[in-house]
PDB file of N, CA and C in Angstrom:
ATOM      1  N   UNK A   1     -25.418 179.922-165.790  1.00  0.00           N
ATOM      2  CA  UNK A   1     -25.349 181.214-166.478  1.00  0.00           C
ATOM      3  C   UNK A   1     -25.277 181.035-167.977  1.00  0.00           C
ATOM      4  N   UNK A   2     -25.936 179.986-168.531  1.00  0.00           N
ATOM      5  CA  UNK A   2     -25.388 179.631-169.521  1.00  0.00           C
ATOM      6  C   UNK A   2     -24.168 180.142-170.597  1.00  0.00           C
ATOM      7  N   UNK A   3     -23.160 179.666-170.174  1.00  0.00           N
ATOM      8  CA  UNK A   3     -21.855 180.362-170.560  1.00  0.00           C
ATOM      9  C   UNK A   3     -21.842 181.691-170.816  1.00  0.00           C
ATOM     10  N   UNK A   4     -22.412 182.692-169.829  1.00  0.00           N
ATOM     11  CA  UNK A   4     -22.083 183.803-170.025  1.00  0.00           C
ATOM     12  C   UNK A   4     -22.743 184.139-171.199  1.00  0.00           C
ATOM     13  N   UNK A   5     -23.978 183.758-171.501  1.00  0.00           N
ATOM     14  CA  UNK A   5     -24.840 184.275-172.614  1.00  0.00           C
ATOM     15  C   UNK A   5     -26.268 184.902-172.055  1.00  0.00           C
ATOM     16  N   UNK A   6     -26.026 184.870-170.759  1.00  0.00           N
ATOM     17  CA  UNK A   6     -27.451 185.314-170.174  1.00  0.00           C
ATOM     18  C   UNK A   6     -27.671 185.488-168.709  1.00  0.00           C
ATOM     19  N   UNK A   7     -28.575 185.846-167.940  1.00  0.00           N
ATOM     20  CA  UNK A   7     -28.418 186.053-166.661  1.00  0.00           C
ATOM     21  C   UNK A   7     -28.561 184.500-165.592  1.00  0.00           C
ATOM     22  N   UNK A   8     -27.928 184.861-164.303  1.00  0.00           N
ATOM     23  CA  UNK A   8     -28.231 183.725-163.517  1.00  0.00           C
ATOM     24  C   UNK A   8     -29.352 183.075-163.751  1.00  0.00           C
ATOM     25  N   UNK A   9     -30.091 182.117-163.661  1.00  0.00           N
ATOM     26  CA  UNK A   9     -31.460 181.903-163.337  1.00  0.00           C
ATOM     27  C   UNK A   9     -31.461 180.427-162.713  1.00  0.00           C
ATOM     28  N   UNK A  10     -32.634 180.140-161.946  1.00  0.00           N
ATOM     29  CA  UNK A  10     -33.159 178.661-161.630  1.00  0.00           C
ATOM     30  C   UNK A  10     -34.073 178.077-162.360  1.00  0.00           C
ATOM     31  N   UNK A  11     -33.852 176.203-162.604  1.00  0.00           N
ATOM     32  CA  UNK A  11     -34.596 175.837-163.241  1.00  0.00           C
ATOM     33  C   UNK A  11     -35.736 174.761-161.975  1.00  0.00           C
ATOM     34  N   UNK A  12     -36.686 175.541-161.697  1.00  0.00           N
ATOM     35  CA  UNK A  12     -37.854 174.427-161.724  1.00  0.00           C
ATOM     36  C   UNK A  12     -38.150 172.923-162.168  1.00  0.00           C
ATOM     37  N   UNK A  13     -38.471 172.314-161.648  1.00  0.00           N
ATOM     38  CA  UNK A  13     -38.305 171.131-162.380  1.00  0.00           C
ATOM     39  C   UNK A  13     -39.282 169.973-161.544  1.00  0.00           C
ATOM     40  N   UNK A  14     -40.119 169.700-162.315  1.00  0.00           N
ATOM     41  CA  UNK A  14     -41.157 168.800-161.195  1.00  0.00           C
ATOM     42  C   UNK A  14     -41.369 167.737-161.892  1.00  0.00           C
ATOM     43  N   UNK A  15     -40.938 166.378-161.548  1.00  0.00           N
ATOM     44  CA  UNK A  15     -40.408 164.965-162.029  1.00  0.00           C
ATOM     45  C   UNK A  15     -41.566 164.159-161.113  1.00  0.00           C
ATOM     46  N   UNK A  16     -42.085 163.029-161.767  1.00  0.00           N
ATOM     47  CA  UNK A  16     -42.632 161.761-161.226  1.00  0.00           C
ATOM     48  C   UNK A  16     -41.439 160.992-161.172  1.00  0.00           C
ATOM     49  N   UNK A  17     -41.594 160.747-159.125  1.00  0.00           N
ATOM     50  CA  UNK A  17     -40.733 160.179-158.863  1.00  0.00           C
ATOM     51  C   UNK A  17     -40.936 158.467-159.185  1.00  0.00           C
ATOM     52  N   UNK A  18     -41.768 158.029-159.498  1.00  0.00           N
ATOM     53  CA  UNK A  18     -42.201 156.326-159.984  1.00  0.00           C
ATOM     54  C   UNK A  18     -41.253 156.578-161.133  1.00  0.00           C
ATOM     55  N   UNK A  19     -41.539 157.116-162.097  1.00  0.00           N
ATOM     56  CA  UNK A  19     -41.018 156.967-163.480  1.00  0.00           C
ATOM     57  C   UNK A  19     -39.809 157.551-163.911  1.00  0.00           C
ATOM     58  N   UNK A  20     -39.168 158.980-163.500  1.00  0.00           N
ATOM     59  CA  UNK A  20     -38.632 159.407-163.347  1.00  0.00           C
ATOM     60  C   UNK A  20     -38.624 160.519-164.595  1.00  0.00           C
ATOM     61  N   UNK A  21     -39.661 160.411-165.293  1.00  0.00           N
ATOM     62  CA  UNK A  21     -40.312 161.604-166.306  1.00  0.00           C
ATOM     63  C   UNK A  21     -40.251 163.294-165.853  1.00  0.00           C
ATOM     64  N   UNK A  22     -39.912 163.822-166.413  1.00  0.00           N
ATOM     65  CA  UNK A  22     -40.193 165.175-166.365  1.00  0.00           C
ATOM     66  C   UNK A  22     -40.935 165.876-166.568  1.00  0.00           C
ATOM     67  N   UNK A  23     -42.006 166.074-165.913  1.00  0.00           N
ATOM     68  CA  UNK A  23     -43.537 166.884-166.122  1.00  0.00           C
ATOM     69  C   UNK A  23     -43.316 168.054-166.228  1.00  0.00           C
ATOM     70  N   UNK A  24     -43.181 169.000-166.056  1.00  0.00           N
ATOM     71  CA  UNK A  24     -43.032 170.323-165.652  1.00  0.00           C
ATOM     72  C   UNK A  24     -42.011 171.060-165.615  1.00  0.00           C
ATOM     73  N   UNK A  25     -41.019 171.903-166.432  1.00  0.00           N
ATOM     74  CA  UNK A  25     -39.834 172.907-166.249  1.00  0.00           C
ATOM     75  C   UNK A  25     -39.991 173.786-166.675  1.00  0.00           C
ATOM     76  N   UNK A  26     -39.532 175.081-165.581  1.00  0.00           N
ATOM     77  CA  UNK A  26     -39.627 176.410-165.648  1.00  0.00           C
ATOM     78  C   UNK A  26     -38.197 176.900-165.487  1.00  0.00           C
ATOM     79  N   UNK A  27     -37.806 177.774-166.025  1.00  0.00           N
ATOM     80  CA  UNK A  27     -36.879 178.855-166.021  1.00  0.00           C
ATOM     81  C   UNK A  27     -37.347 180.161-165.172  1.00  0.00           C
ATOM     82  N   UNK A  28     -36.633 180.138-163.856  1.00  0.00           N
ATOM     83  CA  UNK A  28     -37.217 181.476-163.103  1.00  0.00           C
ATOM     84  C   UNK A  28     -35.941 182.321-162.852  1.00  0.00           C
ATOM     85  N   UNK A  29     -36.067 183.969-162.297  1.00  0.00           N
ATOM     86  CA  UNK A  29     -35.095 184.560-161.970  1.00  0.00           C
ATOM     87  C   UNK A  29     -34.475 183.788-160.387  1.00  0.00           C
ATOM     88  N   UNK A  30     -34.844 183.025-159.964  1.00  0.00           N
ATOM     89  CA  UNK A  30     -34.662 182.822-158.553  1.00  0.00           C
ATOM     90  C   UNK A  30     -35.246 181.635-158.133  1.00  0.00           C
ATOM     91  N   UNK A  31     -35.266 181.037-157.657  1.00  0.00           N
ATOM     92  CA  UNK A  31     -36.147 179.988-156.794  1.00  0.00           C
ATOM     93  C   UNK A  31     -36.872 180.286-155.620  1.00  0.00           C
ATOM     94  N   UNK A  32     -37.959 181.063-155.965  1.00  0.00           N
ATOM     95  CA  UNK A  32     -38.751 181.630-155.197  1.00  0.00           C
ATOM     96  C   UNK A  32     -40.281 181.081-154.857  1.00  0.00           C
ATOM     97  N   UNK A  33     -40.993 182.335-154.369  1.00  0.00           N
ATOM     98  CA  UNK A  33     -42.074 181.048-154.011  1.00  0.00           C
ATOM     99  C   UNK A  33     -43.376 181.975-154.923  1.00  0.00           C
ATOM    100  N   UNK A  34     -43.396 183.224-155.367  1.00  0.00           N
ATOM    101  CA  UNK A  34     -43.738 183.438-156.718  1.00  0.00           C
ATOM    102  C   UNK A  34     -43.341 182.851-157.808  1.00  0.00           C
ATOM    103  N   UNK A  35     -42.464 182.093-158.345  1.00  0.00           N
ATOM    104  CA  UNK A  35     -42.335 181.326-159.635  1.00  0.00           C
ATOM    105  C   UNK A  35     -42.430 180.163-159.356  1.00  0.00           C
ATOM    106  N   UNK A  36     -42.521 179.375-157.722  1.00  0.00           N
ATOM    107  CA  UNK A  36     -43.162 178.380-157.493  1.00  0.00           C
ATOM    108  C   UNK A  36     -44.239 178.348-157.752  1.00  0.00           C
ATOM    109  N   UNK A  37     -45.246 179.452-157.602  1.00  0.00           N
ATOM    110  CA  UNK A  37     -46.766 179.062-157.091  1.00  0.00           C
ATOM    111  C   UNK A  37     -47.276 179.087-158.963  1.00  0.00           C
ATOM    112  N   UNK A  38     -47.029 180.103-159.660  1.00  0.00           N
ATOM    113  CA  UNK A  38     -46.515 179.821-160.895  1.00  0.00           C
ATOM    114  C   UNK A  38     -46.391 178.934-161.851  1.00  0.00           C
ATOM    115  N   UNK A  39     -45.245 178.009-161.363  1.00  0.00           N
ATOM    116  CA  UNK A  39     -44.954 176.702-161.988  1.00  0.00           C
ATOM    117  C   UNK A  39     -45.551 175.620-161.568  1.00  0.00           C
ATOM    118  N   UNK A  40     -46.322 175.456-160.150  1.00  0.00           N
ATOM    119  CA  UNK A  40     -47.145 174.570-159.751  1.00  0.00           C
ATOM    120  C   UNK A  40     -48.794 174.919-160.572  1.00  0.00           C
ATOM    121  N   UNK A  41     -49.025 175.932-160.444  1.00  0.00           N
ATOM    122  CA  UNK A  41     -50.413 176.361-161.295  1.00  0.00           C
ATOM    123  C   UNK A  41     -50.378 175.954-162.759  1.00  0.00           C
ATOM    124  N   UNK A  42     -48.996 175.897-163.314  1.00  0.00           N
ATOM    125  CA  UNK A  42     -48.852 175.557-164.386  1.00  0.00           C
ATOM    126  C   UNK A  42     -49.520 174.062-164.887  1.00  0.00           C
ATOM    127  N   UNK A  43     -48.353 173.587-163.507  1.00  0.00           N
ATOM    128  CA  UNK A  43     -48.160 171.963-163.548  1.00  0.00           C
ATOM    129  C   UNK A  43     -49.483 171.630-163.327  1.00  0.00           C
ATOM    130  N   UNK A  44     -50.016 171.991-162.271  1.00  0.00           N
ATOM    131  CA  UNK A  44     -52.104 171.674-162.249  1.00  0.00           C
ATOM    132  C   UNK A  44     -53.013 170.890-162.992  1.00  0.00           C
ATOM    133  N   UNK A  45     -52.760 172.811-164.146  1.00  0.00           N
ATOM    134  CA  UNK A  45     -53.352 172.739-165.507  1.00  0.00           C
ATOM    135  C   UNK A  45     -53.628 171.723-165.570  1.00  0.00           C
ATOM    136  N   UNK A  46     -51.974 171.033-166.309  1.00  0.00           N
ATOM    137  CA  UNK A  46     -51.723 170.253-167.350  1.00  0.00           C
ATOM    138  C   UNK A  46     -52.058 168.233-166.874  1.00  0.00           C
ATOM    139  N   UNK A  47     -51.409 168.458-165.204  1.00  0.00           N
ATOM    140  CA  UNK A  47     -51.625 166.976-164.710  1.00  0.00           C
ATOM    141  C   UNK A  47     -52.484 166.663-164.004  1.00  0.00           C
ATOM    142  N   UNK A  48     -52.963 168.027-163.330  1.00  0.00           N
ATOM    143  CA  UNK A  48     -54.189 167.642-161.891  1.00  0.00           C
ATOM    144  C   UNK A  48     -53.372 167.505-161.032  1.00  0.00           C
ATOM    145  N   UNK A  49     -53.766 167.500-159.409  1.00  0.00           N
ATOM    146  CA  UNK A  49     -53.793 167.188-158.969  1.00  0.00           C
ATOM    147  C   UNK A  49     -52.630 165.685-158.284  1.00  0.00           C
ATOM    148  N   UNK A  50     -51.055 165.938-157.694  1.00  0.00           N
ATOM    149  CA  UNK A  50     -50.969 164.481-157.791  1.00  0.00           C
ATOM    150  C   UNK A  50     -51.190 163.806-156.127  1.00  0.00           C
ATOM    151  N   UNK A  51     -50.889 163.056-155.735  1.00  0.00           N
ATOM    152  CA  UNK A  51     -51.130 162.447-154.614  1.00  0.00           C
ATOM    153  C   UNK A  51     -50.383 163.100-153.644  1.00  0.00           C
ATOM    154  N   UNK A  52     -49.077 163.718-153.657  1.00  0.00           N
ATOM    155  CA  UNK A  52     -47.973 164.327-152.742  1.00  0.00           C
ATOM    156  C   UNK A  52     -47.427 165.003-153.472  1.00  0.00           C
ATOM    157  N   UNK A  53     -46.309 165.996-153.099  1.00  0.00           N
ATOM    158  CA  UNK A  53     -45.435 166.810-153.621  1.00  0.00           C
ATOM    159  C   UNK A  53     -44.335 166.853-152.431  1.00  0.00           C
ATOM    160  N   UNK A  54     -43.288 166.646-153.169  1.00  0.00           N
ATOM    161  CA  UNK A  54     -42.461 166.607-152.728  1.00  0.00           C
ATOM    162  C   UNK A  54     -40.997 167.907-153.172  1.00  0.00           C
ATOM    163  N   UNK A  55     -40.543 168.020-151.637  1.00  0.00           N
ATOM    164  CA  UNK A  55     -39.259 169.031-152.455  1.00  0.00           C
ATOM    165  C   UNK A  55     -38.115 168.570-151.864  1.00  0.00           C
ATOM    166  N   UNK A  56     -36.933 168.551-152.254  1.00  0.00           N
ATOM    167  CA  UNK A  56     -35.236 168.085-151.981  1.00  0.00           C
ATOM    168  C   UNK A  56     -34.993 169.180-150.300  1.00  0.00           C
ATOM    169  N   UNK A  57     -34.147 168.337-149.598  1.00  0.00           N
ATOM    170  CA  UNK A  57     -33.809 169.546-148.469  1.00  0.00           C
ATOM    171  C   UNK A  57     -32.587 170.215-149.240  1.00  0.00           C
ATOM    172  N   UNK A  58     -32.871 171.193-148.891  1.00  0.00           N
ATOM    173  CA  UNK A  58     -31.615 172.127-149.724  1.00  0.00           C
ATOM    174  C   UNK A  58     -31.016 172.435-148.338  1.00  0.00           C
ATOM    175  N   UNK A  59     -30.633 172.155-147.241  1.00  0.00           N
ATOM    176  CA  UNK A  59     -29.089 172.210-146.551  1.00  0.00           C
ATOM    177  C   UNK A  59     -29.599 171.576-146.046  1.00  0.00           C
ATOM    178  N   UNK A  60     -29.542 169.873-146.360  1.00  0.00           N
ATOM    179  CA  UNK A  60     -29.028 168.481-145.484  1.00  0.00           C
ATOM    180  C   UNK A  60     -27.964 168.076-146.484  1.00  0.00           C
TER     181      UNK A  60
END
């Protein structure tokens, strides 16, 4: 919430897992799959195409 200077939000964040670089961060209202499709179209653009995509299990 950043100290109460602004609303909740999620950060996006799409990392090469070899390197551990940060390609891609978005600020969305939510972690949804409109500011996914979004932030992946973004990411596209800019890198192409990568070999896999991967996402974290969010309840394991």
């Amino acid at each position: 919430m950043f100290e109460n200077r602004g609303p909740k939000c999620a950060l996006l964040v799409y990392i090469d897992d070899a390197t551990g670089k940060l390609l891609h961060l978005r600020f969305a209202t939510s972690a949804n799959t409109f500011d996914y499709l979004h932030a992946t179209k973004a990411y596209l653009q800019q890198w192409g195409k990568p070999i896999a995509f991967y996402s974290p299990d969010r309840y394991g």
